[in-house]
N, C-alpha and C. Protein backbone atom coordinates (compact mmCIF):
# COMPACT_ATOMS: atom_id res chain seq x y z
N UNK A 1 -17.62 -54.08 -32.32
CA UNK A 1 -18.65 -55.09 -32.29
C UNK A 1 -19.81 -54.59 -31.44
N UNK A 2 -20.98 -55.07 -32.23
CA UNK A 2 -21.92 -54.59 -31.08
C UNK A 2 -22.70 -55.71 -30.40
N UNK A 3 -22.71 -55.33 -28.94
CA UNK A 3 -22.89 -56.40 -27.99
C UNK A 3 -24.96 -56.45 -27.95
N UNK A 4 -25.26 -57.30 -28.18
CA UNK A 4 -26.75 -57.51 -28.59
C UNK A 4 -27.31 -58.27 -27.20
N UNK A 5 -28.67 -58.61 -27.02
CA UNK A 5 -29.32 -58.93 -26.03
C UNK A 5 -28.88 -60.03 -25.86
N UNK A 6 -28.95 -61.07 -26.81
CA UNK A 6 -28.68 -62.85 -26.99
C UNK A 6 -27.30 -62.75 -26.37
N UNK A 7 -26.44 -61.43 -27.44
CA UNK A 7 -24.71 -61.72 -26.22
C UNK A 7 -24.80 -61.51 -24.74
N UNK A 8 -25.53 -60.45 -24.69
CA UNK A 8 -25.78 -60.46 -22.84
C UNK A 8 -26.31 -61.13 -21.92
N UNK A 9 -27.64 -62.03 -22.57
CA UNK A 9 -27.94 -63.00 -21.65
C UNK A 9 -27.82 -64.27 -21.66
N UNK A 10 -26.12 -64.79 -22.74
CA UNK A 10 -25.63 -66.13 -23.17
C UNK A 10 -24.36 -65.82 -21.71
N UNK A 11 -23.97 -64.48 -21.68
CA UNK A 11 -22.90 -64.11 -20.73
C UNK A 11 -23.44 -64.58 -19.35
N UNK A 12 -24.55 -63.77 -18.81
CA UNK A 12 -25.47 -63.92 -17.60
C UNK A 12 -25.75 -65.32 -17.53
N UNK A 13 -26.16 -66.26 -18.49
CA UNK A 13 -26.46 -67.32 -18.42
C UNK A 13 -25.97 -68.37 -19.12
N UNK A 14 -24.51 -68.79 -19.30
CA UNK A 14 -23.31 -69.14 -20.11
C UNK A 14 -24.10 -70.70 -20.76
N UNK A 15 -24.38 -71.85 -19.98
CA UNK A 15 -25.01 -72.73 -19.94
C UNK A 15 -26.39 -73.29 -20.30
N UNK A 16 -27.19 -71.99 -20.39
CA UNK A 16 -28.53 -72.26 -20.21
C UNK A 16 -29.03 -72.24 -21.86
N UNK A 17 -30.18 -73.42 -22.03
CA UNK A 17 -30.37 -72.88 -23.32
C UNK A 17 -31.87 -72.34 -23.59
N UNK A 18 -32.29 -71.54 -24.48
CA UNK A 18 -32.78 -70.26 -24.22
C UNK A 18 -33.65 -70.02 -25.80
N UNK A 19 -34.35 -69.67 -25.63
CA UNK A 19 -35.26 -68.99 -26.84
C UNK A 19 -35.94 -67.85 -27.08
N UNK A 20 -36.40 -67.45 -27.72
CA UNK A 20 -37.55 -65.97 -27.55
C UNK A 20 -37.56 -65.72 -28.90
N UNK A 21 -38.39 -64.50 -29.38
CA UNK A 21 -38.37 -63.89 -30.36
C UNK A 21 -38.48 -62.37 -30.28
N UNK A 22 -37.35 -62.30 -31.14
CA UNK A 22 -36.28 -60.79 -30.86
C UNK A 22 -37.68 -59.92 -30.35
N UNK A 23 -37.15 -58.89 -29.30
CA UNK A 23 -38.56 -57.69 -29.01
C UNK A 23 -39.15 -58.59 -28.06
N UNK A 24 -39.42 -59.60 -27.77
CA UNK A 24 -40.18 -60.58 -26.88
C UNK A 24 -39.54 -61.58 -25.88
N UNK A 25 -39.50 -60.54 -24.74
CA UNK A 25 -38.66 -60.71 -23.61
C UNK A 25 -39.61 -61.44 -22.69
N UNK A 26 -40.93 -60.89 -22.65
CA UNK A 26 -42.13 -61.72 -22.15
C UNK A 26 -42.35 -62.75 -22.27
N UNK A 27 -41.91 -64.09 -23.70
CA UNK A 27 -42.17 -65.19 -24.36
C UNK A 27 -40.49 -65.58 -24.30
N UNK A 28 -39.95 -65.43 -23.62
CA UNK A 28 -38.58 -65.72 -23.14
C UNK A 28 -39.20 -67.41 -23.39
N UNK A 29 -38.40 -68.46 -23.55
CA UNK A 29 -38.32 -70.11 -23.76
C UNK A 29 -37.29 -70.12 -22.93
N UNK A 30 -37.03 -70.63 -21.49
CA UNK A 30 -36.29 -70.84 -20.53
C UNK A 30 -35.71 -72.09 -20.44
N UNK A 31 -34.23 -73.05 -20.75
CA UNK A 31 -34.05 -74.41 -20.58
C UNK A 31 -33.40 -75.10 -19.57
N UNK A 32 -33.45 -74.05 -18.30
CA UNK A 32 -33.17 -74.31 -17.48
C UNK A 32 -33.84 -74.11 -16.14
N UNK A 33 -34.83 -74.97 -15.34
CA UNK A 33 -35.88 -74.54 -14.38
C UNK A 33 -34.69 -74.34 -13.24
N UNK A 34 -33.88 -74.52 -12.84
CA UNK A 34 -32.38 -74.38 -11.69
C UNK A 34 -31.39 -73.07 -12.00
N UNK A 35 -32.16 -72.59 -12.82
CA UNK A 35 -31.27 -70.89 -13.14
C UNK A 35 -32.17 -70.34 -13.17
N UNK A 36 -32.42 -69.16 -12.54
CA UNK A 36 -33.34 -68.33 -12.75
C UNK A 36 -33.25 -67.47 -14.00
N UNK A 37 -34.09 -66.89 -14.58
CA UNK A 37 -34.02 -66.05 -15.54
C UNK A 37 -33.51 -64.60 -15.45
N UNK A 38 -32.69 -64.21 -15.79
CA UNK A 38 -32.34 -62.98 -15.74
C UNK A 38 -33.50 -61.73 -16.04
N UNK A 39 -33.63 -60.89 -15.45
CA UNK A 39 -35.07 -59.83 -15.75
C UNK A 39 -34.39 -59.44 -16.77
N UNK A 40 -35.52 -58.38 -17.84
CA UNK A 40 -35.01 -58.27 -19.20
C UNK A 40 -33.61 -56.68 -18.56
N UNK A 41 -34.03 -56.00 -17.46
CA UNK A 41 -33.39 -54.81 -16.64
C UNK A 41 -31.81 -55.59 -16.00
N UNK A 42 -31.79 -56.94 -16.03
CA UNK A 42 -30.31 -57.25 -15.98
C UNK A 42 -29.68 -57.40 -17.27
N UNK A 43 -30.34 -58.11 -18.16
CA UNK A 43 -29.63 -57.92 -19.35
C UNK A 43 -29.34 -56.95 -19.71
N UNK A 44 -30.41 -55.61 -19.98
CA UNK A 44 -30.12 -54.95 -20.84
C UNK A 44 -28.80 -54.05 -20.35
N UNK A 45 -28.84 -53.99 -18.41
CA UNK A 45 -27.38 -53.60 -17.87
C UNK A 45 -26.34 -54.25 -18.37
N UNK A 46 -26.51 -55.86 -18.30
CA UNK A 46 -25.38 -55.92 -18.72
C UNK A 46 -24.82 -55.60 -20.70
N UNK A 47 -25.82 -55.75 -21.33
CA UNK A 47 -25.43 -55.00 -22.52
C UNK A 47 -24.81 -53.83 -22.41
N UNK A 48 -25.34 -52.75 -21.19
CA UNK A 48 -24.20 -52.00 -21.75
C UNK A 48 -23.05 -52.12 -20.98
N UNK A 49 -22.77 -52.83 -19.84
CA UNK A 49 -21.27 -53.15 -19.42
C UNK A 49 -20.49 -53.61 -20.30
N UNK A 50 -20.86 -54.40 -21.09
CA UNK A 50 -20.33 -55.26 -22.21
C UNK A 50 -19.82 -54.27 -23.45
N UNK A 51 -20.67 -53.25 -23.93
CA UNK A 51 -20.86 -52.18 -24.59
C UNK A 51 -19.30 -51.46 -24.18
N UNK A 52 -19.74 -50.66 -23.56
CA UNK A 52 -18.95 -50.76 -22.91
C UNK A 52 -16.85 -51.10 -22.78
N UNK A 53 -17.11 -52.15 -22.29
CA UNK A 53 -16.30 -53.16 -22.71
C UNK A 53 -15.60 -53.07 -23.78
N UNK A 54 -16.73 -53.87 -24.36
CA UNK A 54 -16.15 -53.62 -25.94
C UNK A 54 -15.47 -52.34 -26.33
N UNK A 55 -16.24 -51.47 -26.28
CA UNK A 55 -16.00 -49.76 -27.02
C UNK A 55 -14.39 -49.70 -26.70
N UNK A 56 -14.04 -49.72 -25.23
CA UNK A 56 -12.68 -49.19 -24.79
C UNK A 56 -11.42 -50.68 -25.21
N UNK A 57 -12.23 -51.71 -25.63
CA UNK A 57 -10.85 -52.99 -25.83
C UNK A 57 -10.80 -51.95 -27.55
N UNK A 58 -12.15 -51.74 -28.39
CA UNK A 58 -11.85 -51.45 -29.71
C UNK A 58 -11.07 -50.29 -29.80
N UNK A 59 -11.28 -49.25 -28.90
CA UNK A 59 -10.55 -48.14 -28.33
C UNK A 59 -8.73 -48.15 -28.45
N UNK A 60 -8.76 -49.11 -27.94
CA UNK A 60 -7.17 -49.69 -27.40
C UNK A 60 -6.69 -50.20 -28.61
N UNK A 61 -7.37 -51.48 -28.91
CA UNK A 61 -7.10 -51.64 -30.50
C UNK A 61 -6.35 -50.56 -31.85
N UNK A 62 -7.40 -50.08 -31.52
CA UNK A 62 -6.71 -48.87 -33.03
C UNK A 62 -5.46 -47.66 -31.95
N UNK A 63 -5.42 -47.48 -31.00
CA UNK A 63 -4.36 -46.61 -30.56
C UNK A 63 -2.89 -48.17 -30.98
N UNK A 64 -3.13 -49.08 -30.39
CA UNK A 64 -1.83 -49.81 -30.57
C UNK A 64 -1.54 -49.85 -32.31
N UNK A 65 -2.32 -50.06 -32.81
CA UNK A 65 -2.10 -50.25 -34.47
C UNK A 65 -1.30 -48.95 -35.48
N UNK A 66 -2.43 -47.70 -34.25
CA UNK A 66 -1.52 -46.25 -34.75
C UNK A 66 -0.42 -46.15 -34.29
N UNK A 67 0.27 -46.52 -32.85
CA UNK A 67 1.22 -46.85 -32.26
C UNK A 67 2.41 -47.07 -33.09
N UNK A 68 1.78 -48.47 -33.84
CA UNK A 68 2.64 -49.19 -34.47
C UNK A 68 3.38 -48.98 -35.65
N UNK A 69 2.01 -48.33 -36.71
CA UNK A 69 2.04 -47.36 -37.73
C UNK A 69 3.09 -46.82 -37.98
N UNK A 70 3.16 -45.79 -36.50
CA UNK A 70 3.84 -44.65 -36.34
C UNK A 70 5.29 -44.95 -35.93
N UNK A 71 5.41 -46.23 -35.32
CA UNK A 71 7.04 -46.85 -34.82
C UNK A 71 7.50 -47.08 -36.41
N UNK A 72 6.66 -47.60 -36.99
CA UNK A 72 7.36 -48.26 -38.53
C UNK A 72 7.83 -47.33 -39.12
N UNK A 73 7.02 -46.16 -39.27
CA UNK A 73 7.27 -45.11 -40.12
C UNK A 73 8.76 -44.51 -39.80
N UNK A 74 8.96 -44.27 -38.23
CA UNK A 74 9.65 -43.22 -37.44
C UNK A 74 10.95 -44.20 -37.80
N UNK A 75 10.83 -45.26 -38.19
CA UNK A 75 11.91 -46.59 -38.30
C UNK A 75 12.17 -46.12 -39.37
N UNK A 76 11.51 -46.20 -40.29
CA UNK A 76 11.59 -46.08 -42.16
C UNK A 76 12.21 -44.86 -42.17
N UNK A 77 11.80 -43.80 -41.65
CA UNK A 77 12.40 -42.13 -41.95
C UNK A 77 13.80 -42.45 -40.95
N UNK A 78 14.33 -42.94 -40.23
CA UNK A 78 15.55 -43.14 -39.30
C UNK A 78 16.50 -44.05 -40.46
N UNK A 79 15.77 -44.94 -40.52
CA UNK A 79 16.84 -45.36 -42.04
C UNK A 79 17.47 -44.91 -43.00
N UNK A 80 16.51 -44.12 -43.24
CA UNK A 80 16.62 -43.10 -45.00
C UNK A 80 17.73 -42.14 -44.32
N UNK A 81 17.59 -41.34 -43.38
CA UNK A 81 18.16 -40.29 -42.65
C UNK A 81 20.11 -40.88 -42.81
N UNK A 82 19.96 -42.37 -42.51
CA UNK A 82 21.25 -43.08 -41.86
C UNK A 82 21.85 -43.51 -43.13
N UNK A 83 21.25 -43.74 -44.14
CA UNK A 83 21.44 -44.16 -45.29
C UNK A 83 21.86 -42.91 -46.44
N UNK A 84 21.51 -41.85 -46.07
CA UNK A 84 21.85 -40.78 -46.71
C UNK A 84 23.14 -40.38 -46.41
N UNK A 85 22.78 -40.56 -44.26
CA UNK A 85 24.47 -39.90 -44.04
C UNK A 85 25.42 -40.61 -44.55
N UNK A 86 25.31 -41.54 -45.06
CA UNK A 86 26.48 -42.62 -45.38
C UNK A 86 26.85 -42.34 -47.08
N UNK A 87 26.08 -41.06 -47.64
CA UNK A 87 26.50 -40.92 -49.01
C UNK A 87 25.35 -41.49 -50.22
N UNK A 88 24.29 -42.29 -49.30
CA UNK A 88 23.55 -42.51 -50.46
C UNK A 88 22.83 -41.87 -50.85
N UNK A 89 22.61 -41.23 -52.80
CA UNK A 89 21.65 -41.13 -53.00
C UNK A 89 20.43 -41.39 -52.74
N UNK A 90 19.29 -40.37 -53.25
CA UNK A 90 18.16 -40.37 -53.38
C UNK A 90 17.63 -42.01 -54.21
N UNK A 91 18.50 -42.05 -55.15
CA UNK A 91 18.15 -43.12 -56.26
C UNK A 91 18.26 -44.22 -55.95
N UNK A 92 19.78 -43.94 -55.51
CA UNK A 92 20.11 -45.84 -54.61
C UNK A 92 19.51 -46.15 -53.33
N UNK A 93 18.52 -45.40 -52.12
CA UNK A 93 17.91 -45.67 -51.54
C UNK A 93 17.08 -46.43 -51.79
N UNK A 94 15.83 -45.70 -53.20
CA UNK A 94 15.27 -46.23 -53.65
C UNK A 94 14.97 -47.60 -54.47
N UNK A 95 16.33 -47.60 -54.81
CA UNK A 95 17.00 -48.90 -55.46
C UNK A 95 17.46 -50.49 -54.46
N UNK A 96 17.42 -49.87 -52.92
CA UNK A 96 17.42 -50.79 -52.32
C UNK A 96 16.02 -51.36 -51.35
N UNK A 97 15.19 -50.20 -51.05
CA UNK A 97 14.19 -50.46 -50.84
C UNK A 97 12.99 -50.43 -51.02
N UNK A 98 12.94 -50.27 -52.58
CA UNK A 98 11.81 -50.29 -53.38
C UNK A 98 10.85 -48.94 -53.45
């Protein structure tokens, strides 16, 4: 996912409600006079903390999935292996698990 300006300064400013037009950080619409505005140099930090962020949770994501992949598989070939020693064909393996 990519973490955009609006996600970074809805984070910085969870509550506040807020306007502008994209590129126009200058014409910021502020709806809260009791919060200060974040400079456009905090947002854009925190975009990339968030960036960031994100990159290494999506990171983690696909290692657990290959992880998992790879347990199923190592499961599936441990079966076949156990199922053979026991005398079964090639055919009737197939015949039981498709």
């Amino acid at each position: 996912m990519k973490i955009t300006f609006d996600i970074a300064l809805n984070a910085l400013a969870p509550n506040v409600a807020w306007s502008y037009k994209e590129g126009d950080y200058a014409n910021i619409s502020w709806g809260s006079p009791s919060v200060p505005i974040p400079t456009e140099e905090e947002v854009n930090a925190k975009m990339v903390s968030m960036q960031a962020e994100q990159d290494a949770k999506d990171a983690a994501d696909a290692q657990a999935l290959a992880t998992a992949q790879a347990a199923e598989e190592a499961a599936k070939q441990s079966a076949l292996t156990k199922l053979a020693a026991l005398g079964l064909t090639e055919n009737e393996v197939k015949a039981l698990i498709g």
